[in-house]
C-alpha atoms as a PDB file:
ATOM      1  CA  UNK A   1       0.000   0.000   0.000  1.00  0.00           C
ATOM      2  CA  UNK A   2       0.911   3.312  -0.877  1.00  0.00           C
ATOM      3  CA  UNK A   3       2.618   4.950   2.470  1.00  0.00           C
ATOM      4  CA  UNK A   4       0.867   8.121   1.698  1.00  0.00           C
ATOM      5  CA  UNK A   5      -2.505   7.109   0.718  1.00  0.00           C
ATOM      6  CA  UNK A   6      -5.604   8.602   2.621  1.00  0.00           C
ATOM      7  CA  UNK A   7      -6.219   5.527   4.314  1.00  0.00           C
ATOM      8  CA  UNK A   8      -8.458   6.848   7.215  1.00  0.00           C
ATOM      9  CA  UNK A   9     -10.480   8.956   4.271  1.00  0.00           C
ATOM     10  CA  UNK A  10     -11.274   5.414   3.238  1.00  0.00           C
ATOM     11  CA  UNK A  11     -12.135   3.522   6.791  1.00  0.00           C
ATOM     12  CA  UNK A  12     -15.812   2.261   7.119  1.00  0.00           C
ATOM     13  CA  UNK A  13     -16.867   5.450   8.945  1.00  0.00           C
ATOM     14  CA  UNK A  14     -19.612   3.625  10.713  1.00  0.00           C
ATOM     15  CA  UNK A  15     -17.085   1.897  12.569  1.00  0.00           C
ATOM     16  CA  UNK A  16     -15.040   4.829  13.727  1.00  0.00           C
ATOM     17  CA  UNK A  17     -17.790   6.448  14.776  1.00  0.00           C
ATOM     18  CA  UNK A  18     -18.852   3.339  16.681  1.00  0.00           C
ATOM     19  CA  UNK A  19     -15.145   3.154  18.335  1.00  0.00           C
ATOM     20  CA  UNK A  20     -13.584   7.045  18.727  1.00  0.00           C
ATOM     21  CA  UNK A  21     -12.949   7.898  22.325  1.00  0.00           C
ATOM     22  CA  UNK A  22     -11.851  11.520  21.451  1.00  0.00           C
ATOM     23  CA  UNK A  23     -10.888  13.260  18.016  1.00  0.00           C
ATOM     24  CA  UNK A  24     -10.287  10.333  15.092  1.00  0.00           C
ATOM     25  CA  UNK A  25      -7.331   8.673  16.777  1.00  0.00           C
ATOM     26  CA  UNK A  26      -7.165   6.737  13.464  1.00  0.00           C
ATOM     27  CA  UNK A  27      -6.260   9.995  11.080  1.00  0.00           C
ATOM     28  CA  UNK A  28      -3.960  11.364  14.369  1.00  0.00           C
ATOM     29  CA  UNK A  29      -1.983   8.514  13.862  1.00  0.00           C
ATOM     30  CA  UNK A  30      -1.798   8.208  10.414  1.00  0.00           C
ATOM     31  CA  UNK A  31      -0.576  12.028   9.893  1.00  0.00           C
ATOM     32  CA  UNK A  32       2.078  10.779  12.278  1.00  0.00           C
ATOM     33  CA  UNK A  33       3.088   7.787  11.070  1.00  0.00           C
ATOM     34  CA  UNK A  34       3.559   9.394   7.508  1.00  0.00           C
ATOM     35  CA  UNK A  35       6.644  11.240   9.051  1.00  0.00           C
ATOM     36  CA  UNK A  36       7.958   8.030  10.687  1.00  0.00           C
ATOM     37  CA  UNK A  37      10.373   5.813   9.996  1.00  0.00           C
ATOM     38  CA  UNK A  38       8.251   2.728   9.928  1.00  0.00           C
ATOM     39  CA  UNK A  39       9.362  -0.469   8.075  1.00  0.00           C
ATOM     40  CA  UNK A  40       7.254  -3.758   7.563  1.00  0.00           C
ATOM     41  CA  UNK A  41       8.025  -6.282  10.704  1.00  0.00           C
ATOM     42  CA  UNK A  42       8.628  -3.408  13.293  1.00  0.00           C
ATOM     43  CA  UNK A  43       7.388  -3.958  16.986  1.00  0.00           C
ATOM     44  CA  UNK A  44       5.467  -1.084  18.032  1.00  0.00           C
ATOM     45  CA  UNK A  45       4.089  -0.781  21.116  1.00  0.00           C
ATOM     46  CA  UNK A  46       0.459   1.634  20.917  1.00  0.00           C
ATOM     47  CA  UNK A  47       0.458   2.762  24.426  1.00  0.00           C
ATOM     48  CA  UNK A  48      -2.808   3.818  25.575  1.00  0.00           C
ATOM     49  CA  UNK A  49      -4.771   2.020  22.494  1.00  0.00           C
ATOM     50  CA  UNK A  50      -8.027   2.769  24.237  1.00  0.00           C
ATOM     51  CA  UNK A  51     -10.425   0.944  21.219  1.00  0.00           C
ATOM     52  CA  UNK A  52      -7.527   0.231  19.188  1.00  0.00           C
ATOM     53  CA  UNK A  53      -8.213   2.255  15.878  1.00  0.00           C
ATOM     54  CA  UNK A  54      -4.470   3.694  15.822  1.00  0.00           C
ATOM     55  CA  UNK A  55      -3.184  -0.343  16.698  1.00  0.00           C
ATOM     56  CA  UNK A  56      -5.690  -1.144  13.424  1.00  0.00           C
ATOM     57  CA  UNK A  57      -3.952   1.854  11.290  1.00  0.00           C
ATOM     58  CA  UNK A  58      -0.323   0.585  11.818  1.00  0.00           C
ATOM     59  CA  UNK A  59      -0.948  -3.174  11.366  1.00  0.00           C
ATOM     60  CA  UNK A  60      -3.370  -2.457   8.169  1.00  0.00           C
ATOM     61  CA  UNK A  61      -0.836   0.002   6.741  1.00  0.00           C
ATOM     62  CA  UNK A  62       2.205  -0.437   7.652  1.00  0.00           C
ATOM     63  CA  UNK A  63       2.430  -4.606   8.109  1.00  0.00           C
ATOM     64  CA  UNK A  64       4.249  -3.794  11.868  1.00  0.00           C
ATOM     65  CA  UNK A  65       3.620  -6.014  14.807  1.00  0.00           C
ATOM     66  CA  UNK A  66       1.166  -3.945  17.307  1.00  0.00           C
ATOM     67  CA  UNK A  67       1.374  -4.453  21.248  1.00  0.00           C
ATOM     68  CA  UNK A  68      -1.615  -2.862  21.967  1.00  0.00           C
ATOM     69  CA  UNK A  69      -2.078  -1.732  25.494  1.00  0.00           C
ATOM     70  CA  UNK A  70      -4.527  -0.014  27.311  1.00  0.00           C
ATOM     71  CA  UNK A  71      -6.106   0.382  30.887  1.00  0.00           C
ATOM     72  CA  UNK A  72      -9.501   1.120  30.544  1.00  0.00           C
ATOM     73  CA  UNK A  73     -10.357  -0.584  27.460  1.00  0.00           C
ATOM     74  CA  UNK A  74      -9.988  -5.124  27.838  1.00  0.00           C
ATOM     75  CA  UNK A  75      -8.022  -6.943  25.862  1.00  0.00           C
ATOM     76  CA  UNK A  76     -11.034  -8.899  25.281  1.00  0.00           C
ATOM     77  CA  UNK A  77     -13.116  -6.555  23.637  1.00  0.00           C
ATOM     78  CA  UNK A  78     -10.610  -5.389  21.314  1.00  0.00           C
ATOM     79  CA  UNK A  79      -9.738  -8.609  20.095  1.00  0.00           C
ATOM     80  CA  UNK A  80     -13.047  -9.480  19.066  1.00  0.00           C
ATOM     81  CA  UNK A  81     -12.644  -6.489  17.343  1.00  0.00           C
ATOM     82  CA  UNK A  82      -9.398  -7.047  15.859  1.00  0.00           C
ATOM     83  CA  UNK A  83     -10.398 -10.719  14.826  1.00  0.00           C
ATOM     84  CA  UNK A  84     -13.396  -9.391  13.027  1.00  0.00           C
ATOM     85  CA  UNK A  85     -10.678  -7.563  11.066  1.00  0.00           C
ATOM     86  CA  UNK A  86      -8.530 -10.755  10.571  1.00  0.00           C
ATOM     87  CA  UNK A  87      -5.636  -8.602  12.527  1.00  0.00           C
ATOM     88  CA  UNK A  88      -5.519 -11.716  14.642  1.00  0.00           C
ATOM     89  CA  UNK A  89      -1.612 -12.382  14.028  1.00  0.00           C
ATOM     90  CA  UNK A  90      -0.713  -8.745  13.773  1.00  0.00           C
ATOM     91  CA  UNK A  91      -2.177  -7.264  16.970  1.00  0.00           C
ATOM     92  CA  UNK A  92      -0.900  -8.414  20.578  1.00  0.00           C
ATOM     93  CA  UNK A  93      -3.133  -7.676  23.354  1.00  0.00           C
ATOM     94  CA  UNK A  94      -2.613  -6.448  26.773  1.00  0.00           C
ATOM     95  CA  UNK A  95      -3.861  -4.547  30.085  1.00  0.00           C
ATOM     96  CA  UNK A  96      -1.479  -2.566  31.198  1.00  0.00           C
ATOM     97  CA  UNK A  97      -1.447   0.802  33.970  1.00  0.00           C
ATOM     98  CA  UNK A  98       1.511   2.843  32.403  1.00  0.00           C
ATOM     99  CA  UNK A  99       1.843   4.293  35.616  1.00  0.00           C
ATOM    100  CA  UNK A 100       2.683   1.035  37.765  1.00  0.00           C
ATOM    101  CA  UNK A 101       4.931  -2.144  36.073  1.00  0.00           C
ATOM    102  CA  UNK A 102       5.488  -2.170  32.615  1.00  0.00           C
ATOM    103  CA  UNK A 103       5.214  -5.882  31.321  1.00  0.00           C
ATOM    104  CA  UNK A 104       8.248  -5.572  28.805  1.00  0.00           C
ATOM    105  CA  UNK A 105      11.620  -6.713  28.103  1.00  0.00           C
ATOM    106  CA  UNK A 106      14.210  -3.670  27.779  1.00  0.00           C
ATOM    107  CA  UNK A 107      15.407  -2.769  24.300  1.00  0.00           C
ATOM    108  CA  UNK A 108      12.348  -4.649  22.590  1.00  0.00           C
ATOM    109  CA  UNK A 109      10.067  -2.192  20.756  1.00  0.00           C
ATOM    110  CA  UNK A 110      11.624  -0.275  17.946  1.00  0.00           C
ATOM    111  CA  UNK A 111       8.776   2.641  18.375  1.00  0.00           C
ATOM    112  CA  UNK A 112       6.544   3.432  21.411  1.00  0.00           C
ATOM    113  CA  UNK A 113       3.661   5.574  19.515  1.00  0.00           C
ATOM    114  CA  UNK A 114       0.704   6.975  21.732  1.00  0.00           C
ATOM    115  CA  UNK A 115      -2.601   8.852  20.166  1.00  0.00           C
ATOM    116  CA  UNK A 116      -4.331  10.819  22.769  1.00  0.00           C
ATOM    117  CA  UNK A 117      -3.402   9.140  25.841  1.00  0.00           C
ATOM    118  CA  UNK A 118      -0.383  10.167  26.961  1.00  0.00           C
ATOM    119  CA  UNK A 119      -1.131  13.269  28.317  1.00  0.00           C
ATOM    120  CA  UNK A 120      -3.428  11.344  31.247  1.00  0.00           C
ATOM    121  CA  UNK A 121       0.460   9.212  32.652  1.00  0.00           C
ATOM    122  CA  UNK A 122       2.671  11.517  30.841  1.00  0.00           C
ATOM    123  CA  UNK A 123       2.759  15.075  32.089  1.00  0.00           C
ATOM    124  CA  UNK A 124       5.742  14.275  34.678  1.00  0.00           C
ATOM    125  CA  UNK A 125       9.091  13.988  34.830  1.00  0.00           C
ATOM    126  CA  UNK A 126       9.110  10.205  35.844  1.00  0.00           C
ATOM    127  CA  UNK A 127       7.282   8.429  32.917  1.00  0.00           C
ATOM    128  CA  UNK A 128      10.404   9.011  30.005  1.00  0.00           C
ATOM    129  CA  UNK A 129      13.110   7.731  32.346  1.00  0.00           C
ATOM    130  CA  UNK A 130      10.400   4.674  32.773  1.00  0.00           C
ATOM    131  CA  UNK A 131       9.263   4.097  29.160  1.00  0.00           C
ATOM    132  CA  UNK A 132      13.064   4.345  28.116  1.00  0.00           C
ATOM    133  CA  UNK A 133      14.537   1.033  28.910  1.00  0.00           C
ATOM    134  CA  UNK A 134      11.965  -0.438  26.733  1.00  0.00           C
ATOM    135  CA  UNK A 135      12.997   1.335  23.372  1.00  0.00           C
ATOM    136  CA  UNK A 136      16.127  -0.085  21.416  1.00  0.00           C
ATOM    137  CA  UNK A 137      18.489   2.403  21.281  1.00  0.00           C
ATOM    138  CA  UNK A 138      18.100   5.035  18.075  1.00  0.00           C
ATOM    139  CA  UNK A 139      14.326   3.778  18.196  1.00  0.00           C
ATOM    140  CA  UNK A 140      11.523   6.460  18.772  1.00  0.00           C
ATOM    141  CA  UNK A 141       8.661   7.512  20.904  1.00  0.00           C
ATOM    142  CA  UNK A 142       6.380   9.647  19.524  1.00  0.00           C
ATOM    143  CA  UNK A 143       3.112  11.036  20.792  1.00  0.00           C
ATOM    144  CA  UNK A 144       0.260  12.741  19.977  1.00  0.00           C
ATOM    145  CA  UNK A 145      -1.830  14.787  22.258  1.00  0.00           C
ATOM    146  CA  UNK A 146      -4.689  17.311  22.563  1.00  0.00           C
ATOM    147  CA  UNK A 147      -3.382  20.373  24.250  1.00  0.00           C
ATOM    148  CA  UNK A 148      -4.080  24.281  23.974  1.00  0.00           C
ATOM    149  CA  UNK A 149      -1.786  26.768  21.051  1.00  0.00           C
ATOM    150  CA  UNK A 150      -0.452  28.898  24.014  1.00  0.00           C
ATOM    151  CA  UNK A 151       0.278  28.738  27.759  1.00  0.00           C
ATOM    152  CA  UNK A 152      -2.669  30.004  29.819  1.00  0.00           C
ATOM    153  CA  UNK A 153      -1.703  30.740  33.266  1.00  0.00           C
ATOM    154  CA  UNK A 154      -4.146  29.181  36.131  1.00  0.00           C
ATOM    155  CA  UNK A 155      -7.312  31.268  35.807  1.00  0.00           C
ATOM    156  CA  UNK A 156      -6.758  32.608  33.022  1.00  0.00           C
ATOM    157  CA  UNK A 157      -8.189  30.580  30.416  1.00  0.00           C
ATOM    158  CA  UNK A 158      -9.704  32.046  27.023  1.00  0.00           C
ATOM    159  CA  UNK A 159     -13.687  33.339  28.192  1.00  0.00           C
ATOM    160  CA  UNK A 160     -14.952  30.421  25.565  1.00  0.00           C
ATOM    161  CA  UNK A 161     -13.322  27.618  27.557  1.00  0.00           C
ATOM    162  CA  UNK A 162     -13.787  29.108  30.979  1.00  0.00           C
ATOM    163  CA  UNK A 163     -16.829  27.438  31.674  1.00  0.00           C
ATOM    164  CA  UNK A 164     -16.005  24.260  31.004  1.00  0.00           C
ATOM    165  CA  UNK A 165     -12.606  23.930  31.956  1.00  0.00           C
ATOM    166  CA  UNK A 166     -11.661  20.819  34.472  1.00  0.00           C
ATOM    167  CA  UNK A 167      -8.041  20.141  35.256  1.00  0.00           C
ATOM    168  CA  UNK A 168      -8.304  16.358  34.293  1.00  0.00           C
ATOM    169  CA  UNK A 169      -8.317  17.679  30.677  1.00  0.00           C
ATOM    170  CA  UNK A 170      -4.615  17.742  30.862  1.00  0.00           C
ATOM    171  CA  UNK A 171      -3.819  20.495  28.055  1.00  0.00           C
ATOM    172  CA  UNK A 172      -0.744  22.155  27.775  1.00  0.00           C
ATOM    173  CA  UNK A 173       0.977  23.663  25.035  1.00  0.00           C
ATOM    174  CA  UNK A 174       3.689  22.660  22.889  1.00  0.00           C
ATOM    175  CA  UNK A 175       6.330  24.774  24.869  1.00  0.00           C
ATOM    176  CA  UNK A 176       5.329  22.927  28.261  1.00  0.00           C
ATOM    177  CA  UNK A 177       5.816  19.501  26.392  1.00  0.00           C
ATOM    178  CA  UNK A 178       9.149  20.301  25.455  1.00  0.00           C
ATOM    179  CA  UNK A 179      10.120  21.803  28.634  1.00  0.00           C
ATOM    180  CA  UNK A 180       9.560  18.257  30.263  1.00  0.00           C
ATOM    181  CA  UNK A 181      11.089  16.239  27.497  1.00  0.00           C
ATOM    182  CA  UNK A 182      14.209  18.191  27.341  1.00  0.00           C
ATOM    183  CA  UNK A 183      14.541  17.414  31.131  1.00  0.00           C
ATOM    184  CA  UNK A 184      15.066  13.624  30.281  1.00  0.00           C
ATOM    185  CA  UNK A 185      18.923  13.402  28.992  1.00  0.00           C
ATOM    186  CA  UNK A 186      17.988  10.314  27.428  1.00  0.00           C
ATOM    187  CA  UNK A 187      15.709  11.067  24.785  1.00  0.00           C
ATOM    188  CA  UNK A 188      16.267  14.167  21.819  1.00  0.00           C
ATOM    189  CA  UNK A 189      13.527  15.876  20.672  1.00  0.00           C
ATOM    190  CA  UNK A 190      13.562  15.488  16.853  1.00  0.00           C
ATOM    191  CA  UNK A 191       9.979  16.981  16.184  1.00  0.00           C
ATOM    192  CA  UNK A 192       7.528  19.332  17.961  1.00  0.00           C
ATOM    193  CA  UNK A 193       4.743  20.520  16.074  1.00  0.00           C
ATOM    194  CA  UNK A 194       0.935  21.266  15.644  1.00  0.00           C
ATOM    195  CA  UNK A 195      -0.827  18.787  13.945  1.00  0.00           C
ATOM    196  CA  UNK A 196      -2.662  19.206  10.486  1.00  0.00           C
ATOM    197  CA  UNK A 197      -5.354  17.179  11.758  1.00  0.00           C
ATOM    198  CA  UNK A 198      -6.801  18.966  14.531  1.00  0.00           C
ATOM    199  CA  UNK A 199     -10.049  20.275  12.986  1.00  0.00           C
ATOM    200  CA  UNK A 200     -11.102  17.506  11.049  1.00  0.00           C
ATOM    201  CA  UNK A 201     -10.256  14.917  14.051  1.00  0.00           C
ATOM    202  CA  UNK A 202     -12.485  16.944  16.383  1.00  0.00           C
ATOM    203  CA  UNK A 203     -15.351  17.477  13.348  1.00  0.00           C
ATOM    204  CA  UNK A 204     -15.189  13.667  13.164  1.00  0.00           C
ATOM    205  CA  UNK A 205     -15.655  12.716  16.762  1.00  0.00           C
ATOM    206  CA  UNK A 206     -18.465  15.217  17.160  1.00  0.00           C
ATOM    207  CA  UNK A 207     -20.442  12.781  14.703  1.00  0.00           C
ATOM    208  CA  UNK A 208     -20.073  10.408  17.101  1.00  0.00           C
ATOM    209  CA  UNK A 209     -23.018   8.816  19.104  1.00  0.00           C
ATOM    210  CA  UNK A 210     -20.899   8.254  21.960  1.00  0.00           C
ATOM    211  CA  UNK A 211     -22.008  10.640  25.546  1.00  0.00           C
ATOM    212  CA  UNK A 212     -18.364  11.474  25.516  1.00  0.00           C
ATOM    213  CA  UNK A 213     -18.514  13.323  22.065  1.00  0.00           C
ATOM    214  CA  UNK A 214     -22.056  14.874  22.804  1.00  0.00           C
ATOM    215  CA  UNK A 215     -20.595  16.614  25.719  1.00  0.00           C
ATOM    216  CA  UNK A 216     -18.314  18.267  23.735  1.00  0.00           C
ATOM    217  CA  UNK A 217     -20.297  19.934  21.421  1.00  0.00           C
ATOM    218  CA  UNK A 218     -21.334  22.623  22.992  1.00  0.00           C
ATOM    219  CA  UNK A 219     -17.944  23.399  24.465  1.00  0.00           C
ATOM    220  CA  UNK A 220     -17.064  23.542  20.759  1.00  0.00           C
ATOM    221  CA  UNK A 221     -20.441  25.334  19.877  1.00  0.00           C
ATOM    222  CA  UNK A 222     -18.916  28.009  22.183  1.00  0.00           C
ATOM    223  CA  UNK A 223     -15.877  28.719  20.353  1.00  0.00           C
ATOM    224  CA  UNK A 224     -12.999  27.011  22.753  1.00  0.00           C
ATOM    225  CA  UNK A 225     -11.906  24.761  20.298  1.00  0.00           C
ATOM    226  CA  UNK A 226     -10.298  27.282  18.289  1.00  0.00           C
ATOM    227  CA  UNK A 227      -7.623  27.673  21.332  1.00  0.00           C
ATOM    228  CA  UNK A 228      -7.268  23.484  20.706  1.00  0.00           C
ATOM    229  CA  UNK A 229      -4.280  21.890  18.627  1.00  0.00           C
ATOM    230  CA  UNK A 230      -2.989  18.622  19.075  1.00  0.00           C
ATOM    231  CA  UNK A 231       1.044  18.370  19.650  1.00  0.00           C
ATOM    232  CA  UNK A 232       2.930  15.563  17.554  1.00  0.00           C
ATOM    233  CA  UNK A 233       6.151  15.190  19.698  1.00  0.00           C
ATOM    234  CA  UNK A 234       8.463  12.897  18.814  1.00  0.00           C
ATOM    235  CA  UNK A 235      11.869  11.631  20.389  1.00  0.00           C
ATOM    236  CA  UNK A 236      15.156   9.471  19.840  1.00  0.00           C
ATOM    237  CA  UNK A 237      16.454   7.456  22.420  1.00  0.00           C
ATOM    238  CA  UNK A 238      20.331   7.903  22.567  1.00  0.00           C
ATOM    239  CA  UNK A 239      21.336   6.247  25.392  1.00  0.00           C
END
């Protein structure tokens, strides 16, 4: 398959709809994955899978070997999903807390990719020093997450988001991700950026039937999703 081919432009759409737990994790991860270095037969780890469209993306695509793990979402449901897809052999399955013991051997995933999770276990200095071992040396972890195009400080939000702000949100802007990350001497940034897909992500998820999606209509009905990007960054492990 083409690398560059629209592949989430053609996805059943019914079944995205059916499976988004925020903006189209499935066209996140593809605009990401088009700037990776991906090869056929790579072990990726999806870290925070949640329903598993991203996992479905880079095994469909890209031919790699998927560990998807998630908290919230069971390996069992996914993997009726996935074997409805005949991903059987190319998705691996677990339940895994990021924030507790890791289940992996060091130095076995070549990538460690995460679509709109990360910013829930990430947002501290502690989880790149943890998430490191398991990364071959040279290999990558890249994230995407929601977050906001400037720093607001506390209380000082745009009026449009104000009322419906909560802290459990977790958005912060691209220059407080790479704050953190260039605390961890083990990792180099090699991309920081805003994300083409922001707007149509959101516009998708809003079509969604899910409670979680309603919700958010008004808050975008208001106008506070024009302060919303999503950050792409990515890093190299060097050591």
């Amino acid at each position: 398959m083409n690398k560059n081919a629209l592949f989430t432009d053609n996805y059943d759409i019914s079944f995205l709809l059916e499976t988004m737990m925020g903006p189209n994790a499935m066209r996140i991860v593809e605009e990401m994955a088009n700037m990776l270095p991906i090869s056929p037969d790579m072990r990726i780890l999806d870290l925070g899978c949640g329903t598993g469209i991203s996992s479905i993306l880079l095994a469909e695509k890209y031919d790699v070997t998927v560990f998807a793990a998630d908290l919230w979402i069971s390996p069992t449901e996914n993997a009726q999903r996935f074997s409805r897809l005949g991903l059987d052999s190319k998705i691996i399955l677990l339940q895994v807390d990021a924030t507790k013991e890791i289940p992996f051997a060091h130095e076995y995933f070549d990538m460690i990719i995460s679509v709109d999770a990360y910013q829930y276990f990430g947002g501290n200095q502690a989880m790149l020093p943890k998430l490191l071992p398991f990364v071959k040396t040279g290999g990558l972890i890249a994230v995407a997450i929601p977050g906001f195009i400037q720093d607001y400080p506390e209380g000082q939000l745009p009026e449009e988001a104000q009322p419906f702000w909560a802290p459990d949100w977790y958005f912060y802007s691209c220059n407080w991700w790479k704050a953190l990350w260039e605390k961890e001497p083990g990792i180099t940034i090699t991309m920081l950026r805003e994300m083409d897909a922001c707007q149509q992500a959101w516009d998708e998820y809003l079509q969604s039937p899910s409670w979680h999606a309603q919700k958010m209509i008004p808050i975008m009905q208001a106008g506070a999703g024009k302060y919303f990007n999503i950050i792409q960054i990515v890093g190299r492990k060097v050591s």
